[in-house]
Protein backbone atom coordinates (compact mmCIF):
# COMPACT_ATOMS: atom_id res chain seq x y z
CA UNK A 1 -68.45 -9.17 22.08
CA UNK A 2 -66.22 -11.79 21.20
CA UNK A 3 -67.27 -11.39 17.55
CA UNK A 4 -65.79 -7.53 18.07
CA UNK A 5 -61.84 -8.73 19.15
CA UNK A 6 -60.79 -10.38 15.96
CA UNK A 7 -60.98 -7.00 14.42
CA UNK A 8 -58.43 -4.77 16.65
CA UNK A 9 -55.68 -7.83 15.41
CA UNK A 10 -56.59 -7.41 12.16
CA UNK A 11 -56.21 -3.55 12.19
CA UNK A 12 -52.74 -3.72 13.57
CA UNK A 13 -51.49 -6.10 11.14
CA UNK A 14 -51.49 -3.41 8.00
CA UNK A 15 -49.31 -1.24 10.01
CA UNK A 16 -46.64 -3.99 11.05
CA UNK A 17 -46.37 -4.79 7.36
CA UNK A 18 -46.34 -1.23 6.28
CA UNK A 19 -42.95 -0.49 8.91
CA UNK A 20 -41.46 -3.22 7.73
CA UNK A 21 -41.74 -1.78 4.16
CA UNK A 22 -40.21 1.10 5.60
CA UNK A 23 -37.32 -0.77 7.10
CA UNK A 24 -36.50 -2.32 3.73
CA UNK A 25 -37.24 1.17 1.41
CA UNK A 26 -34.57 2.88 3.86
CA UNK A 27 -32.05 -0.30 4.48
CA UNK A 28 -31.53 -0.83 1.40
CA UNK A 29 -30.44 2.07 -0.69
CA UNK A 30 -27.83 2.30 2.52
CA UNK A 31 -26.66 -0.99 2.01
CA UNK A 32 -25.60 -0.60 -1.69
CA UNK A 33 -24.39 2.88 -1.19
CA UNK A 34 -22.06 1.48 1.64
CA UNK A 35 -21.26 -2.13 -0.72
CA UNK A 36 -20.41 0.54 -3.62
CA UNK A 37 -17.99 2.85 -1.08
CA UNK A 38 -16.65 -0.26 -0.40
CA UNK A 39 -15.44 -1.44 -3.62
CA UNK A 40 -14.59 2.05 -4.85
CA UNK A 41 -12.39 2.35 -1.71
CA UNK A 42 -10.51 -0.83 -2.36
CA UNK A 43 -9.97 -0.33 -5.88
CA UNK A 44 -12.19 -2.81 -7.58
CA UNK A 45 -14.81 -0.46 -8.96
CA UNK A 46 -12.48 2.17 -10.66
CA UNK A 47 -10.83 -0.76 -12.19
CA UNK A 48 -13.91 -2.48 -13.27
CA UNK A 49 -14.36 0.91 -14.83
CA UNK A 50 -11.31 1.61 -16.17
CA UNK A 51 -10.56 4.44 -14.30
CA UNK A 52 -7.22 3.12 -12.36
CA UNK A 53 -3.95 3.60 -12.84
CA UNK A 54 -2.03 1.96 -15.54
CA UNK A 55 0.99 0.95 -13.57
CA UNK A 56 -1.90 -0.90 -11.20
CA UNK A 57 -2.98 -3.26 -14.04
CA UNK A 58 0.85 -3.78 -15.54
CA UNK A 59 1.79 -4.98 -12.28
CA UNK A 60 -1.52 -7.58 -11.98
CA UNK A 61 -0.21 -8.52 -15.19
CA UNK A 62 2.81 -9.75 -14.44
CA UNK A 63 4.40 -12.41 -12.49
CA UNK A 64 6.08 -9.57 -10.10
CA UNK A 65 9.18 -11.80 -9.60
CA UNK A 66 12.04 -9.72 -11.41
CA UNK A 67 15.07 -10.73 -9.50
CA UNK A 68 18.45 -8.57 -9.18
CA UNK A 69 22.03 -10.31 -8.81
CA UNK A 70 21.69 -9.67 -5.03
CA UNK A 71 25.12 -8.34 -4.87
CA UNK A 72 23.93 -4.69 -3.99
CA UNK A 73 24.59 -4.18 -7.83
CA UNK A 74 21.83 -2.05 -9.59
CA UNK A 75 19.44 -4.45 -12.07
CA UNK A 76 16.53 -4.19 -13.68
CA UNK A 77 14.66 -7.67 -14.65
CA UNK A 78 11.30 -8.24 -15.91
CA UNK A 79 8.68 -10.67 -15.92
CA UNK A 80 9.20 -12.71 -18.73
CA UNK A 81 5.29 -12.70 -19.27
CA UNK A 82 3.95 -9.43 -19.30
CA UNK A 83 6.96 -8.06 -21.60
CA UNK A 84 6.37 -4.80 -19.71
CA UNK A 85 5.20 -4.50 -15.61
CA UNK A 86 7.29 -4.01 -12.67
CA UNK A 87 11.06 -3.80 -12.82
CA UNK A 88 13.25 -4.07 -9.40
CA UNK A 89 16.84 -1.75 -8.67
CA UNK A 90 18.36 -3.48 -6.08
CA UNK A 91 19.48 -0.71 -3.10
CA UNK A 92 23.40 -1.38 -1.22
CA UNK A 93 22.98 -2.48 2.42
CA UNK A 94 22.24 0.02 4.79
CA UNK A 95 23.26 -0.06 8.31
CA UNK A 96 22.29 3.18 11.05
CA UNK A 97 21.76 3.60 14.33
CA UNK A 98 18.53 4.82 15.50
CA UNK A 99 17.63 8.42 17.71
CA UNK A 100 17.58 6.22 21.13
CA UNK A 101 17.93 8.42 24.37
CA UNK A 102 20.65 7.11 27.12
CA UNK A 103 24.29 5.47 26.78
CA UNK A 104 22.73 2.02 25.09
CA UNK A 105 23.03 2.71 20.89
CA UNK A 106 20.57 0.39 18.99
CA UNK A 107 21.20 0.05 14.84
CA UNK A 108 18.93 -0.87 12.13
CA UNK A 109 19.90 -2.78 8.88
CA UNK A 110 18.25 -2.26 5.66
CA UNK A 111 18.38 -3.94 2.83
CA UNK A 112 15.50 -3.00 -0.05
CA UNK A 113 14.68 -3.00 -3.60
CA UNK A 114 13.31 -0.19 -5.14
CA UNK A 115 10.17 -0.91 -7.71
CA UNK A 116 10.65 1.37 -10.81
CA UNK A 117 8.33 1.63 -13.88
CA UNK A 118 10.50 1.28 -16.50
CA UNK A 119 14.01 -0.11 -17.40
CA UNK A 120 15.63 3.56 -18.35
CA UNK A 121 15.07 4.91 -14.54
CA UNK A 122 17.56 2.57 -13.04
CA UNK A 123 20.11 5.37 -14.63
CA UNK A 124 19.02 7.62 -13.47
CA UNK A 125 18.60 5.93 -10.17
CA UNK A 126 22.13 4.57 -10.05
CA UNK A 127 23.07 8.81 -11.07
CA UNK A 128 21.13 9.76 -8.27
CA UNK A 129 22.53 7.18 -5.13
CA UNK A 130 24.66 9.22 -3.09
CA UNK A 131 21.79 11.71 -2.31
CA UNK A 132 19.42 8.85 -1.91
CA UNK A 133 21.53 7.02 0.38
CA UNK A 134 22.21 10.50 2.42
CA UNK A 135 18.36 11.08 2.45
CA UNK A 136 17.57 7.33 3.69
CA UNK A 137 20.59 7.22 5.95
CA UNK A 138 19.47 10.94 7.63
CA UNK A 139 15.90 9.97 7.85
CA UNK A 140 16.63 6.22 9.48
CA UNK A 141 19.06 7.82 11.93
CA UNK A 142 16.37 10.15 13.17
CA UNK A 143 13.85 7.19 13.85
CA UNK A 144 13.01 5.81 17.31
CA UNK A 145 12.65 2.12 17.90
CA UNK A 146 9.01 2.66 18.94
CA UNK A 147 8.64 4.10 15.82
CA UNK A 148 9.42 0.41 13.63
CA UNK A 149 7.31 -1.62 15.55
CA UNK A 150 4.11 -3.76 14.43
CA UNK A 151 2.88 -3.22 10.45
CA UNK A 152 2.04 -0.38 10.56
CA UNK A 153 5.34 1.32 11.20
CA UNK A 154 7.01 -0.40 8.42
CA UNK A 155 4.59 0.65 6.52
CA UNK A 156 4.94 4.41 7.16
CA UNK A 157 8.51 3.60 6.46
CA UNK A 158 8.03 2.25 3.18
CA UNK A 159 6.17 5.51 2.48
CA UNK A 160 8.64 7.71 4.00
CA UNK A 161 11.51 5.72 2.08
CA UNK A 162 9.00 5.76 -1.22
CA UNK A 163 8.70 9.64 -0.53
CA UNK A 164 12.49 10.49 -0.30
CA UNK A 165 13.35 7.59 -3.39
CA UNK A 166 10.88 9.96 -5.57
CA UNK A 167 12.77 13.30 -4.50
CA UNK A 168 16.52 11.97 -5.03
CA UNK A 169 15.49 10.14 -8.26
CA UNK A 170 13.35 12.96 -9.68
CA UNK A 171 12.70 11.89 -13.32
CA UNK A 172 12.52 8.53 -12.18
CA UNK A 173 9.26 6.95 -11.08
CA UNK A 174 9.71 5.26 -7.77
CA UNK A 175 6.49 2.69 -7.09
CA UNK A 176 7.06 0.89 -4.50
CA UNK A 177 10.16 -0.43 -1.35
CA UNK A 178 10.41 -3.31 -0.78
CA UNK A 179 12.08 -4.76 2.08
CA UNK A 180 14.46 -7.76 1.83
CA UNK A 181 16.15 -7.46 5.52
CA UNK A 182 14.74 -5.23 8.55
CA UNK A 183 16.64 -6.12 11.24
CA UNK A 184 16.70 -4.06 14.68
CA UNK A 185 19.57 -4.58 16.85
């Protein structure tokens, strides 16, 4: 009888190496479909494959450090390397108070710079200022202070700010805000 019990251990061994077979044949195509969603989703595999935008890889190009006069006075500067890549339009200060219920009035102070594609739309920019200050002015007064709070609210205000830029500046190409001075008071 003892000559009979090796055998069961040996029969069970087969089918612990045939699940783990199974483990691997089904973990793995899941792990490179989720390691390729990943990189698609950040952006590395369309660039890899040269399916990005082209405003993407100007702007990894250059040195992104086009500076304006910082008087509130429109410029346009680029990056001395690249010789074409991000150019900056430097917005007037903008001060508003904020939607806040009760007696107590709080105000918020902007001060931005606008990220254009080209030289030529800062014209058309500067043409277009007194509706884009009316649309950023409107939209800021109608924001809570709730609303600002943590990243994630200044970034839905750089989108909202990106969104109205792009209407009030239509044949210009508005790519970005940037944000010099947020300042809630």
């Amino acid at each position: 009888m003892a000559a009979k019990e090796p055998a069961p251990e040996h029969a069970e061994e087969p089918a612990k190496k045939g699940g783990k077979k199974k483990l691997i044949l089904i973990l793995l195509p899941v792990l490179l479909i989720g390691a390729g969603a990943g990189l698609w989703f950040t952006g590395i595999l369309p660039g890899l494959l040269g399916m990005g935008p082209k405003e993407e890889h100007a702007a990894a190009a250059g040195d992104g450090h086009g500076r304006g006069d910082g008087h509130g006075a429109p410029s346009a500067a680029a990056p001395a390397a690249a010789g074409k890549g991000p150019y900056f339009f430097d917005m007037p200060e903008i001060v508003a108070n904020l939607n806040v219920p009760g007696r107590r009035t709080t105000y918020i102070r902007l001060r931005s710079k606008l990220e254009i594609s080209k030289p030529s739309d800062a014209e058309a920019i500067q043409a277009a200022m007194p509706r884009l200050l009316d649309l950023y002015t409107t939209y800021l007064r109608e924001l809570r202070p709730e609303e600002l709070r943590g990243s994630a609210g200044t970034q839905r205000l750089r989108e909202e700010l990106i969104a109205r830029a792009t209407i009030a500046a239509a044949p210009a190409r508005i790519t970005d805000v940037l944000f010099t001075e947020l300042l809630l008071q």
